[in-house]
Protein backbone atom coordinates (compact mmCIF):
# COMPACT_ATOMS: atom_id res chain seq x y z
CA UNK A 1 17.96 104.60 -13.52
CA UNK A 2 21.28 103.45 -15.07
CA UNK A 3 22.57 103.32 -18.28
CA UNK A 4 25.69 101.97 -20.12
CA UNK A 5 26.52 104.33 -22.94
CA UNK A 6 28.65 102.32 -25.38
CA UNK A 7 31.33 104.20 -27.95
CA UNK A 8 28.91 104.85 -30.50
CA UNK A 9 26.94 107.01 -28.38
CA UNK A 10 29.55 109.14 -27.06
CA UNK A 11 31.91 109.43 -30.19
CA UNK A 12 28.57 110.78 -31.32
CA UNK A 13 28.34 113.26 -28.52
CA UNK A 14 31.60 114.13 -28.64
CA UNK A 15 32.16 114.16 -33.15
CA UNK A 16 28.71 116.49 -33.62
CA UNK A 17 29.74 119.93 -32.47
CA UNK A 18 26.51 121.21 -32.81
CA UNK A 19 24.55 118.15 -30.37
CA UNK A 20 27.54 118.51 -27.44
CA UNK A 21 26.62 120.89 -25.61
CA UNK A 22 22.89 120.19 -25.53
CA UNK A 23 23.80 116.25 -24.84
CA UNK A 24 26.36 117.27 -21.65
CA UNK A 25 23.59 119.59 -20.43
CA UNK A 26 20.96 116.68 -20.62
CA UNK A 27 23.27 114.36 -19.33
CA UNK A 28 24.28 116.35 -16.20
CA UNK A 29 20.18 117.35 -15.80
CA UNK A 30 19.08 114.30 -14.09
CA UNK A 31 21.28 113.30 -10.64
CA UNK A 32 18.88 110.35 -10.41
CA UNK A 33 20.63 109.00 -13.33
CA UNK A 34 23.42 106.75 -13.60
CA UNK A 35 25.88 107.31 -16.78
CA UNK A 36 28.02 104.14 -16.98
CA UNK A 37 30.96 103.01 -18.99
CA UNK A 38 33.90 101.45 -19.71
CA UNK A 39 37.40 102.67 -19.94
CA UNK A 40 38.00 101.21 -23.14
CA UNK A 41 35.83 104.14 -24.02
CA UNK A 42 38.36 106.75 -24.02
CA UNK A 43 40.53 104.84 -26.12
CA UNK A 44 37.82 103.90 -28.62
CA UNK A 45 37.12 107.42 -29.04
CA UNK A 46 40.62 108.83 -28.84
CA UNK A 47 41.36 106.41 -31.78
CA UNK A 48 38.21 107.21 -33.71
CA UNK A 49 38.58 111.14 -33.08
CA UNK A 50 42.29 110.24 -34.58
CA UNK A 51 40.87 109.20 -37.85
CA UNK A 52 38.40 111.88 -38.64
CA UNK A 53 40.13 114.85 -36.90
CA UNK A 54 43.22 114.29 -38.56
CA UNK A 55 41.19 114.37 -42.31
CA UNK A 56 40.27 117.94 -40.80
CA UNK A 57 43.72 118.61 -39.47
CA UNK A 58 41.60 119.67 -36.08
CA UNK A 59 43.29 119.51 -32.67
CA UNK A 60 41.48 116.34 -30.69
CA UNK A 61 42.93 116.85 -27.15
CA UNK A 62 40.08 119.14 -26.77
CA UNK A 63 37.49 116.69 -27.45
CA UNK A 64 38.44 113.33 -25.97
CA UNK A 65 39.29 115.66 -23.00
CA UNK A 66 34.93 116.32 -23.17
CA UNK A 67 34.77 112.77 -21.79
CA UNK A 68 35.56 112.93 -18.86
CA UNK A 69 33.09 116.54 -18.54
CA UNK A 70 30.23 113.93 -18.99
CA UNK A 71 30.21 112.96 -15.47
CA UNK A 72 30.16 108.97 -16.57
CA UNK A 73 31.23 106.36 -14.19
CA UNK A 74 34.49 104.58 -15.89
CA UNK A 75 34.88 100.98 -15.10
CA UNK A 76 38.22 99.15 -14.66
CA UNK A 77 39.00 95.98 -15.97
CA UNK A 78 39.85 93.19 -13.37
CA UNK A 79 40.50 89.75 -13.70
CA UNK A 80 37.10 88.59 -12.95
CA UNK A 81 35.13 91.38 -15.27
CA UNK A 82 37.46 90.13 -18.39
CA UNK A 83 36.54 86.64 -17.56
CA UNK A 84 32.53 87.20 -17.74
CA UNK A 85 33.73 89.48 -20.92
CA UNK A 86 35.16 86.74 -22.87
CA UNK A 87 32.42 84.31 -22.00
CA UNK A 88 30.09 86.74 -23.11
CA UNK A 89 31.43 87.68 -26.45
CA UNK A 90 31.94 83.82 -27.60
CA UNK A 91 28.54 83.04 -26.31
CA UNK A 92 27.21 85.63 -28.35
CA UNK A 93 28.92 85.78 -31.25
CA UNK A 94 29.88 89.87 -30.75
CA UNK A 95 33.64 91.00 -30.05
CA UNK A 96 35.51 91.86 -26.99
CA UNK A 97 34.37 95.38 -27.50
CA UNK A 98 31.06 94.95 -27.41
CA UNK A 99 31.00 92.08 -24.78
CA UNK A 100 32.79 94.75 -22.82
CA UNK A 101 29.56 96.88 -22.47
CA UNK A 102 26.43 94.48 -22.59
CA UNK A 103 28.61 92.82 -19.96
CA UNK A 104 28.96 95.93 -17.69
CA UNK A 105 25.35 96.69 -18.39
CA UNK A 106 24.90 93.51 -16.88
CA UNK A 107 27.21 93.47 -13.89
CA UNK A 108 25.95 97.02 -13.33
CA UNK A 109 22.00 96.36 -13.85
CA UNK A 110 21.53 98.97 -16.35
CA UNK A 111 20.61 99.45 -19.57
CA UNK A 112 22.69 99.57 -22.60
CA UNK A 113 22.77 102.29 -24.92
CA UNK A 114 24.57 101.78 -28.51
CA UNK A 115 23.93 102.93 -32.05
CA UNK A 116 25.91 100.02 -32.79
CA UNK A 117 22.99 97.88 -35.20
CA UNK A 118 24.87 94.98 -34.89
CA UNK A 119 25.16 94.93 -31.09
CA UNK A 120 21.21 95.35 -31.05
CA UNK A 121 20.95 92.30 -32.59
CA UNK A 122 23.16 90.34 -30.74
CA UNK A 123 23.04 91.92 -27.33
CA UNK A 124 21.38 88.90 -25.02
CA UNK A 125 20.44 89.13 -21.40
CA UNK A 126 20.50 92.90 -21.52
CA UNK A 127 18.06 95.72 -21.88
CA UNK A 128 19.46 97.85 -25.05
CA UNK A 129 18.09 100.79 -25.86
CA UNK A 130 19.21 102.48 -29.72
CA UNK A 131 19.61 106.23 -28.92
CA UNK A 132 20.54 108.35 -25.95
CA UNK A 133 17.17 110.52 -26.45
CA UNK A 134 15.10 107.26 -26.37
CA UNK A 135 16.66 106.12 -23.65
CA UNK A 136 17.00 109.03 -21.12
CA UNK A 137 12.74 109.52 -22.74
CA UNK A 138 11.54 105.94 -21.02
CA UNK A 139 12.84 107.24 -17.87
C-alpha cells in the first residue's frame, strides 16, 4: 500500500512531542508500506516549525531534522510533474501546494493523507484519506 502524507500530517507528527515517537515507530512498522511525499514538505514544515518554535524560543533544527527519520520517499520536482501540478490546481480550484500532493498521489497511485479540510473537499481523482491512523487502519 502507498500513501502520500501531505504537510498537515507530518507538521503534526513532527509539532506533538508526545505522538512522535509512537507515529515514527508505526510508520517504520510496516515495510509493505509506502510513505510518499513531496519535497516541498520540508520547507512547509521548516517554515511552519519557524512560526510556532520561535513563540517558544525552542531550537527547530532538531525537529525538521525528524523528517527525514520517517523513512518517506521525497519527490523532486521536474518539468513534467509541475506541468500536471498546475493543471491540477486550476482544474480544481486548490493551490500549488496542495495540487503538489493529490498530484503525486496520483502519479504515484497512492492514497493521500491530509488533515487539510479544505483539500478533502476539493481533492478529485484521488483516494484521500483524513488521518494517518485511519489510513495506515484500512490497510
Amino acid at each position: 500500500m502507498r500513501f502520500v502524507l501531505d504537510t498537515s500530517v507530518i507538521f503534526k507528527i513532527l509539532h506533538e512531542e508526545e505522538s512522535t515517537e509512537e507515529t515514527i515507530e508505526l510508520l517504520s512498522l510496516d515495510k509493505d508500506i509506502d510513505f510518499i511525499t513531496s519535497d516541498l514538505a520540508v520547507y512547509e514544515c521548516g517554515n511552519a516549525l519557524l512560526q510556532v518554535m520561535k513563540r517558544k524560543d525552542q531550537d527547530i533544527s532538531i525537529l525538521l531534522g525528524e523528517i527525514f527519520s520517517l523513512e518517506l520517499d521525497l519527490k523532486h520536482n521536474t518539468k513534467e510533474l509541475c506541468s500536471k501540478i498546475l493543471e491540477n490546481a486550476k482544474q480544481h480550484g486548490i493551490t500549488y501546494y496542495d495540487a503538489t500532493y493529490s498530484t503525486i498521489s496520483e502519479e504515484e497511485d497512492a492514497v493521500l493523507v491530509t488533515e487539510d479540510q479544505e483539500l478533502i473537499k476539493k481533492a478529485k481523482g484521488v483516494p484521500v484519506r483524513k488521518a494517518l491512523e485511519m489510513a495506515i487502519g484500512k490497510t
